[in-house]
N, C-alpha and C. Protein backbone atom coordinates (compact mmCIF):
# COMPACT_ATOMS: atom_id res chain seq x y z
N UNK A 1 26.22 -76.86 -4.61
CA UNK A 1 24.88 -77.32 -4.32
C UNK A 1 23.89 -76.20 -4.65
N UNK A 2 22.75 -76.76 -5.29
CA UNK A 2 21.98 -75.60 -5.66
C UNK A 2 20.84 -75.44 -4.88
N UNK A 3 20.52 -74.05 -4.34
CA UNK A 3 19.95 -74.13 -3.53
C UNK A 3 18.20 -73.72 -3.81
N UNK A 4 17.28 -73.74 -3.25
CA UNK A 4 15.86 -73.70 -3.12
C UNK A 4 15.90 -72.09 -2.90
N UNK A 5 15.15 -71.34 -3.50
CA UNK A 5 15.00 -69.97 -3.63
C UNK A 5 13.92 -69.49 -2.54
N UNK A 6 12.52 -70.61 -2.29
CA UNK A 6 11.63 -70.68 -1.29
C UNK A 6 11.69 -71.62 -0.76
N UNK A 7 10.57 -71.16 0.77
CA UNK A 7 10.66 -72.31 1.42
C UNK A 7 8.75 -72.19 1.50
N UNK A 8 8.46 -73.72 1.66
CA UNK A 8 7.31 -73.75 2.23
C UNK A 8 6.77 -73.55 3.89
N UNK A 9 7.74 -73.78 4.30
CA UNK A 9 8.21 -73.07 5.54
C UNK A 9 7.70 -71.43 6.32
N UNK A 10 7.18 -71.16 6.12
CA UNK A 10 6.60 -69.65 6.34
C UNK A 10 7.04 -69.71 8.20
N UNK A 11 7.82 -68.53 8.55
CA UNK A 11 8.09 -68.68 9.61
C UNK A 11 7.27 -66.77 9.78
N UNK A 12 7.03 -67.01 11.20
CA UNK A 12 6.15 -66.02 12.10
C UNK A 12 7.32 -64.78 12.08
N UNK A 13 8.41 -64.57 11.85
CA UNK A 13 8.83 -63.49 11.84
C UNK A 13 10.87 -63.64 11.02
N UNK A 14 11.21 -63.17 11.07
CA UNK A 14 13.02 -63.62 9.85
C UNK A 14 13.26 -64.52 10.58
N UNK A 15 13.48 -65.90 9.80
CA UNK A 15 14.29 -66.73 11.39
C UNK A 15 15.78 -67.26 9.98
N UNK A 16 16.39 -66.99 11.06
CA UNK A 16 18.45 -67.28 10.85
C UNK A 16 18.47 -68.67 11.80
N UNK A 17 18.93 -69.33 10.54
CA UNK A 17 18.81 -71.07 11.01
C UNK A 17 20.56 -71.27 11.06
N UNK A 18 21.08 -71.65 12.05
CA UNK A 18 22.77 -72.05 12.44
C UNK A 18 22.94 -73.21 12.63
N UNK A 19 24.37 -73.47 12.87
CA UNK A 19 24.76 -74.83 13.39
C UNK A 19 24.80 -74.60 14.65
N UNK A 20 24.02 -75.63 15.43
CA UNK A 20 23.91 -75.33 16.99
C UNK A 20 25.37 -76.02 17.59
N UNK A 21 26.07 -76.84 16.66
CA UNK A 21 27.37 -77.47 17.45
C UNK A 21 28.45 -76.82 16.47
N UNK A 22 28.09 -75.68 16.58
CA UNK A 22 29.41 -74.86 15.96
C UNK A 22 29.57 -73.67 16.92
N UNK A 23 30.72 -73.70 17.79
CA UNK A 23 31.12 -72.65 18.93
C UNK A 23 31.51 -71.33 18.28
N UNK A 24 32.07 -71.14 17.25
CA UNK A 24 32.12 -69.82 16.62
C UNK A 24 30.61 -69.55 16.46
N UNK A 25 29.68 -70.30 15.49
CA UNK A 25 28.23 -69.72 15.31
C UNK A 25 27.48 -69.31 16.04
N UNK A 26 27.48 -70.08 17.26
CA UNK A 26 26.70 -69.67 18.69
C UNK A 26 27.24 -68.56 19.50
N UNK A 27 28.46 -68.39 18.85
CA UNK A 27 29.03 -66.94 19.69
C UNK A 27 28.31 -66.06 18.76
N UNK A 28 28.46 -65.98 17.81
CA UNK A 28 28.37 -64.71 16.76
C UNK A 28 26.94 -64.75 16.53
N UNK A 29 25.78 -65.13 17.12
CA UNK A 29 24.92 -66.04 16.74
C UNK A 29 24.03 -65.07 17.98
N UNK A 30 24.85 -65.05 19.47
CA UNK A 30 24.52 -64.44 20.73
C UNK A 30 24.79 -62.81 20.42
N UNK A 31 25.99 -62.65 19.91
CA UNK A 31 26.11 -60.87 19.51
C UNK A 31 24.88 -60.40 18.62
N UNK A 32 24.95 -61.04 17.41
CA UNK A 32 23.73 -60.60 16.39
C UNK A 32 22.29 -60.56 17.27
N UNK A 33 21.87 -61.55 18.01
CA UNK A 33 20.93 -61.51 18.83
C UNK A 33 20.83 -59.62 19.65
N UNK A 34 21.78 -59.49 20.30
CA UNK A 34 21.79 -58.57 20.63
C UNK A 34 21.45 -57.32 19.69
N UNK A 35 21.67 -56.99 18.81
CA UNK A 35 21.45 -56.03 17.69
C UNK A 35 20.68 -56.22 17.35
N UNK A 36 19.77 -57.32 17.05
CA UNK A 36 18.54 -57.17 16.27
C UNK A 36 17.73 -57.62 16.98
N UNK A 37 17.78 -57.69 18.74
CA UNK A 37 17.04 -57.32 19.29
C UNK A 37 16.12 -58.73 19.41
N UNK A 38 14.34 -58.10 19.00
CA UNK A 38 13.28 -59.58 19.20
C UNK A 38 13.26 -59.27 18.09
N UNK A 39 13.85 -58.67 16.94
CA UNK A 39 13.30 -58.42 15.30
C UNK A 39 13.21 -59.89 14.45
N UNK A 40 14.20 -60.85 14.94
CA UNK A 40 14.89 -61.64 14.32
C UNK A 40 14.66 -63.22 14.90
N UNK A 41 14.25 -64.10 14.60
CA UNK A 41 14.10 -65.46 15.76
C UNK A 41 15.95 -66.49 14.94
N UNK A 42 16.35 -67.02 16.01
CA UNK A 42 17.52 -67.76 15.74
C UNK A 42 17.24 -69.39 16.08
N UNK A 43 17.43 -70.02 15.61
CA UNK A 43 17.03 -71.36 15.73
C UNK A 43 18.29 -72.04 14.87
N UNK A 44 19.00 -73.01 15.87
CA UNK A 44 19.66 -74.28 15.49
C UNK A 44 19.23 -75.01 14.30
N UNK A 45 19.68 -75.51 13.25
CA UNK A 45 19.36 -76.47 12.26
C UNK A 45 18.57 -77.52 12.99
N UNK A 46 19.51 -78.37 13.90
CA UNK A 46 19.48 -79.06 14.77
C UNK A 46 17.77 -79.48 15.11
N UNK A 47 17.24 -78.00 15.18
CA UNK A 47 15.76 -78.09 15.92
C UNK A 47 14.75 -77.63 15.22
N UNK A 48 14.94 -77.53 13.74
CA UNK A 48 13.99 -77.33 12.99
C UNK A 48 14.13 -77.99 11.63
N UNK A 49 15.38 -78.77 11.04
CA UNK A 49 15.60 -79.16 9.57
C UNK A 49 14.11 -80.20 9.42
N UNK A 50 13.39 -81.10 10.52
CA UNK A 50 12.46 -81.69 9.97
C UNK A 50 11.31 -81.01 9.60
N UNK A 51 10.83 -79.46 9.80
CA UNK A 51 10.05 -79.04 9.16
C UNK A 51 10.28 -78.12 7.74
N UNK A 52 11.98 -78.28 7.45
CA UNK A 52 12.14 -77.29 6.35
C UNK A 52 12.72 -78.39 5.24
N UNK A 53 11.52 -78.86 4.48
CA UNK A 53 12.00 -79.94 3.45
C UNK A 53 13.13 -79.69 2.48
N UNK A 54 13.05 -78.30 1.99
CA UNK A 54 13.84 -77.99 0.73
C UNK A 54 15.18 -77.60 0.84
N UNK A 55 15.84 -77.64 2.32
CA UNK A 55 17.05 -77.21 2.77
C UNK A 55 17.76 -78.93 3.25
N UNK A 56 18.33 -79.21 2.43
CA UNK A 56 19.20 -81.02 3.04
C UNK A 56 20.26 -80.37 4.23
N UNK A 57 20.07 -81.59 5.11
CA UNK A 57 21.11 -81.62 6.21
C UNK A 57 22.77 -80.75 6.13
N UNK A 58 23.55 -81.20 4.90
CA UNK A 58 24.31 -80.84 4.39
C UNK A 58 24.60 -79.42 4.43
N UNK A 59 23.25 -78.79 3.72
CA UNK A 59 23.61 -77.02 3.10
C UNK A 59 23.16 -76.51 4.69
N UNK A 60 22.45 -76.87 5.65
CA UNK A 60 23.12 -76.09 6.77
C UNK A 60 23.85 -76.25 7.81
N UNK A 61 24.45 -77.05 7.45
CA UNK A 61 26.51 -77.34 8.03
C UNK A 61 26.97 -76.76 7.05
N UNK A 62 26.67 -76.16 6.36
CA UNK A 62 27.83 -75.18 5.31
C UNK A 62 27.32 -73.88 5.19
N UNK A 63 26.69 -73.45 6.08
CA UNK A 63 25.80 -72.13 5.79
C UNK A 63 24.71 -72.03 6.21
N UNK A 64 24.89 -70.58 7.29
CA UNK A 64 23.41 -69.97 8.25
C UNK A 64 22.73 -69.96 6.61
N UNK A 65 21.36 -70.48 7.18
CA UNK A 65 20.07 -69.90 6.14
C UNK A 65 19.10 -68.82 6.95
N UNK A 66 18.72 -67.91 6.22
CA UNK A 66 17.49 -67.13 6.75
C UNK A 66 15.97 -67.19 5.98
N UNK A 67 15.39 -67.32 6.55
CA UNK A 67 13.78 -67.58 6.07
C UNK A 67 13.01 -66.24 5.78
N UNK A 68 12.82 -66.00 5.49
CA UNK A 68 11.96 -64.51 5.38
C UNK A 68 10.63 -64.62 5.65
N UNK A 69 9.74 -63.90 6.26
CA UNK A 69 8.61 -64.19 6.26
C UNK A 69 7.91 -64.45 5.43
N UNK A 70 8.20 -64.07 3.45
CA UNK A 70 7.56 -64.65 2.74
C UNK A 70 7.80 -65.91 2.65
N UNK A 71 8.73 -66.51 2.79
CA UNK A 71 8.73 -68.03 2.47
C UNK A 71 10.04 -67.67 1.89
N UNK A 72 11.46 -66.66 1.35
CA UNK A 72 12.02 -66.75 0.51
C UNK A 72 13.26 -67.14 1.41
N UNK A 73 14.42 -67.88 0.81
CA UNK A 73 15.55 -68.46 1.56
C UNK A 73 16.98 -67.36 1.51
N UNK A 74 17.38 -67.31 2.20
CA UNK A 74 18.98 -66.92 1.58
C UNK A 74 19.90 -67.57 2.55
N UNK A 75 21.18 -67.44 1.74
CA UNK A 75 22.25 -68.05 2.39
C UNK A 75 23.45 -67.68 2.64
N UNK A 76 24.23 -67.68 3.36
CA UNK A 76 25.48 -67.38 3.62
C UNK A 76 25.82 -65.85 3.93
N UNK A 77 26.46 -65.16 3.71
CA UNK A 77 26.71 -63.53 3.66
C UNK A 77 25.57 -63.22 3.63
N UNK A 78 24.50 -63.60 2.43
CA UNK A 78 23.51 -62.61 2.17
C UNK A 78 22.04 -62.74 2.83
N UNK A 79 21.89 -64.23 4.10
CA UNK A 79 21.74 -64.41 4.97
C UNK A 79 22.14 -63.52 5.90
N UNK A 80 23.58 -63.38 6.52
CA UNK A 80 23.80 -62.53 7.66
C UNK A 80 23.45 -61.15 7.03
N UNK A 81 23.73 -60.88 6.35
CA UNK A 81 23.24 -59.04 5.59
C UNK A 81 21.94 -58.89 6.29
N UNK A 82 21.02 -60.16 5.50
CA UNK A 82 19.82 -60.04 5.68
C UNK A 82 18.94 -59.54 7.31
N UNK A 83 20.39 -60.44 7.97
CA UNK A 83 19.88 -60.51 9.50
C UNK A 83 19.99 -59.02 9.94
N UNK A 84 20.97 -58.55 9.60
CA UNK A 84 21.24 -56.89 9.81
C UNK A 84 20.55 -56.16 9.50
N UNK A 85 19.96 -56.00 8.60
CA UNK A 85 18.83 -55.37 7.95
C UNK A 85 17.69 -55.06 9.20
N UNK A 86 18.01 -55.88 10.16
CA UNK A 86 16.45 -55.43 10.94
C UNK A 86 17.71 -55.11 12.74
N UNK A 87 18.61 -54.58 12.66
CA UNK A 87 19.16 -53.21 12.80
C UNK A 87 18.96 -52.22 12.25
N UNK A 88 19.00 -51.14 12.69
CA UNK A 88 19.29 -50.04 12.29
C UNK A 88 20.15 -48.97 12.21
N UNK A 89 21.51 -49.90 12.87
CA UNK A 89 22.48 -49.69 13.05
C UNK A 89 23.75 -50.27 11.66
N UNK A 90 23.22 -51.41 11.42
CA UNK A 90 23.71 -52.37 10.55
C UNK A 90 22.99 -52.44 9.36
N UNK A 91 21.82 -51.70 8.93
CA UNK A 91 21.20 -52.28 8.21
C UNK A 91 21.68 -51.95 7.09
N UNK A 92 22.74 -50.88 6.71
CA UNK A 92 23.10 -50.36 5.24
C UNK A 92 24.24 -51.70 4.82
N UNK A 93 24.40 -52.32 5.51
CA UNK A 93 25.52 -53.83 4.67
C UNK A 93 24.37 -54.30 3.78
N UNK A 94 23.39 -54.55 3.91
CA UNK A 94 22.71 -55.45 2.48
C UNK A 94 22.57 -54.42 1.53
N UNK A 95 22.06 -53.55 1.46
CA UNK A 95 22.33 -52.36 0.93
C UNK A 95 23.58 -52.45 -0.17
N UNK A 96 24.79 -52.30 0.49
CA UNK A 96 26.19 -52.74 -0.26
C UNK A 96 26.00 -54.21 -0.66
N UNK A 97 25.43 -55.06 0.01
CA UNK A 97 25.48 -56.40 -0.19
C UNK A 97 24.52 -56.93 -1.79
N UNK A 98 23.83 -56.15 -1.22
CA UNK A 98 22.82 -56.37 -3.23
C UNK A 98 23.31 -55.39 -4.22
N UNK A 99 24.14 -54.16 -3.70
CA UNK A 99 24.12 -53.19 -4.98
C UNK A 99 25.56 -53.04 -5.38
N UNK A 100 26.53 -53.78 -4.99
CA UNK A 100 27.96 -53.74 -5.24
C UNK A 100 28.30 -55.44 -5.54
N UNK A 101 28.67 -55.29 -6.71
CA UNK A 101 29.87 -56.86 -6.66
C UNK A 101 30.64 -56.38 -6.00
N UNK A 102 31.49 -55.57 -6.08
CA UNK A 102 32.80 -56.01 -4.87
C UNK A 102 32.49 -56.32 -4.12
N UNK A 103 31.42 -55.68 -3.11
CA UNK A 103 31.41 -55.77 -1.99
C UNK A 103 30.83 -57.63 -1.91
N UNK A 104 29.94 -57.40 -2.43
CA UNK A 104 29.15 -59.23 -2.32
C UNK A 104 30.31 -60.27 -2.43
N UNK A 105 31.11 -59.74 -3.55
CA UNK A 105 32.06 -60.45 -4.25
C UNK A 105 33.22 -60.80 -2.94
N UNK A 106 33.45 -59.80 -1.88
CA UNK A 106 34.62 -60.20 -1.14
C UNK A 106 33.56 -60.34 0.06
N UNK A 107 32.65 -60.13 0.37
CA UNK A 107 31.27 -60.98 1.53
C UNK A 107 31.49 -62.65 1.03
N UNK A 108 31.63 -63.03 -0.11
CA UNK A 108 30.91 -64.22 -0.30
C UNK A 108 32.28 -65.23 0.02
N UNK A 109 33.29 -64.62 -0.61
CA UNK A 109 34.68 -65.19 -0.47
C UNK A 109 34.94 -65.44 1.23
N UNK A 110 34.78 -64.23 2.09
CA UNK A 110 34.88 -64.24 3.05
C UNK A 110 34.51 -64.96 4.06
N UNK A 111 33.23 -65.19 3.78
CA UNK A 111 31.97 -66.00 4.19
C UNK A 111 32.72 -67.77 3.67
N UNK A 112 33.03 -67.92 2.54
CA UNK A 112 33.27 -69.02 2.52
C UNK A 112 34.91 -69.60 3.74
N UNK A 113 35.40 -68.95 3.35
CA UNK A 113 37.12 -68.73 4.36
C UNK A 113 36.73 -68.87 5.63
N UNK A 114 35.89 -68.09 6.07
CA UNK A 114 35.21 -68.49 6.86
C UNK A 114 34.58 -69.93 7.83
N UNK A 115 33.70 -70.26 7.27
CA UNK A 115 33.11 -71.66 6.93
C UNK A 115 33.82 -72.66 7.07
N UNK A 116 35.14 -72.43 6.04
CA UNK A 116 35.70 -73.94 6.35
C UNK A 116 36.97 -73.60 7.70
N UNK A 117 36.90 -72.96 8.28
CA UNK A 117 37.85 -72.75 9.11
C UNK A 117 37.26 -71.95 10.75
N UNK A 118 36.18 -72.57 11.04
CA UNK A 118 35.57 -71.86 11.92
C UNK A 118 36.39 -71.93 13.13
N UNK A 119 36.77 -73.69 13.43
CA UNK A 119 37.47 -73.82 14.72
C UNK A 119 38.35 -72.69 15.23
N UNK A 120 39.16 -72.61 13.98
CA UNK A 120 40.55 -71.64 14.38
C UNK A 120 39.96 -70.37 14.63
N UNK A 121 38.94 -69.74 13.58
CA UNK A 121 38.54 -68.34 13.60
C UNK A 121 37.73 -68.49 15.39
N UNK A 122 37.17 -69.55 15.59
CA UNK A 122 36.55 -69.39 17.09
C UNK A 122 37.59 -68.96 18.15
N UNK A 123 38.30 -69.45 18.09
CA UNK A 123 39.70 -68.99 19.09
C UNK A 123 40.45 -67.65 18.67
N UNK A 124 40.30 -67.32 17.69
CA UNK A 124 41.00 -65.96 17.30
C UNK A 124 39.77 -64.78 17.54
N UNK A 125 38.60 -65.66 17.61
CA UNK A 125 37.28 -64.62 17.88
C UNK A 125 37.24 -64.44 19.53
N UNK A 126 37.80 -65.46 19.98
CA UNK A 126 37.64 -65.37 21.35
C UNK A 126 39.10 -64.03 22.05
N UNK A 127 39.91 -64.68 21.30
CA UNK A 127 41.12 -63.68 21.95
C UNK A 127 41.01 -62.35 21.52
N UNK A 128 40.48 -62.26 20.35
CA UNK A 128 39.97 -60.64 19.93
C UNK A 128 38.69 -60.14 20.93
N UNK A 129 37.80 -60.54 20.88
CA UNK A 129 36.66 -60.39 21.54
C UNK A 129 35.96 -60.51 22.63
N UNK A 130 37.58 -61.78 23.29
CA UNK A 130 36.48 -62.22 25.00
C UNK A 130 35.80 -63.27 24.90
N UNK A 131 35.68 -64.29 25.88
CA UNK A 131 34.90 -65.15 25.83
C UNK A 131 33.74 -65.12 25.89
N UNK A 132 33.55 -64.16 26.09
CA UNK A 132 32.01 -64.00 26.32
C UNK A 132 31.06 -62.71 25.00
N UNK A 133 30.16 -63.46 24.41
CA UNK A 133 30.00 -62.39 23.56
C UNK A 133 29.39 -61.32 23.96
């Protein structure tokens, strides 16, 4: 699916759009919160796809999008990179994430493996990590 490069969408500060009925996303979703602090706004698909025309229902059940305050979209890995970026703890992954294929190259793979296998990774995230993020 090809995706929209902008959005008309102009959001008030980075907002990382998730699946709100995905229990892995909302975990990992509550940690990132933590790291990036108020830098970052998080919002469910769920509660905003009717104001973001150029993103179909579809591409975010298959992938966090992030909005940038210019209006510009990204997706998947380079979405979460993006979200890191406003750490300063985390912020050198986009860094690797724009200036290395490998690295993008095994982010994007990852990211997809990911995706289609969240259920299981939610339970293996939980026994690694705790139920609680």
């Amino acid at each position: 699916m090809q995706m929209p490069i902008h959005s008309s969408y102009i959001p008030k500060q980075p907002l990382l759009i998730w699946d709100g009925k995905c229990g892995f996303c909302k975990y990992w979703v509550m940690r990132w919160q933590k790291i990036t602090s108020n830098q970052v706004q998080y919002i469910p698909y769920q509660d905003i796809q009717e104001q973001i025309d150029e993103i179909p229902e579809q591409a975010f059940k298959q992938a966090v999008r992030m909005i940038e305050t210019n209006g510009k979209i990204y997706s998947g890995a380079h979405a979460a990179y993006r979200t890191f970026y406003y750490s300063s703890r985390w912020s050198f992954l986009l860094s690797w994430y724009e200036n290395s294929f490998l690295f993008k190259a095994i982010s994007d793979a990852s990211y997809k493996f990911i995706a289609h296998n969240r259920p299981v990774l939610f339970k293996l995230t939980k026994t690694c990590f705790g139920k609680n993020p």
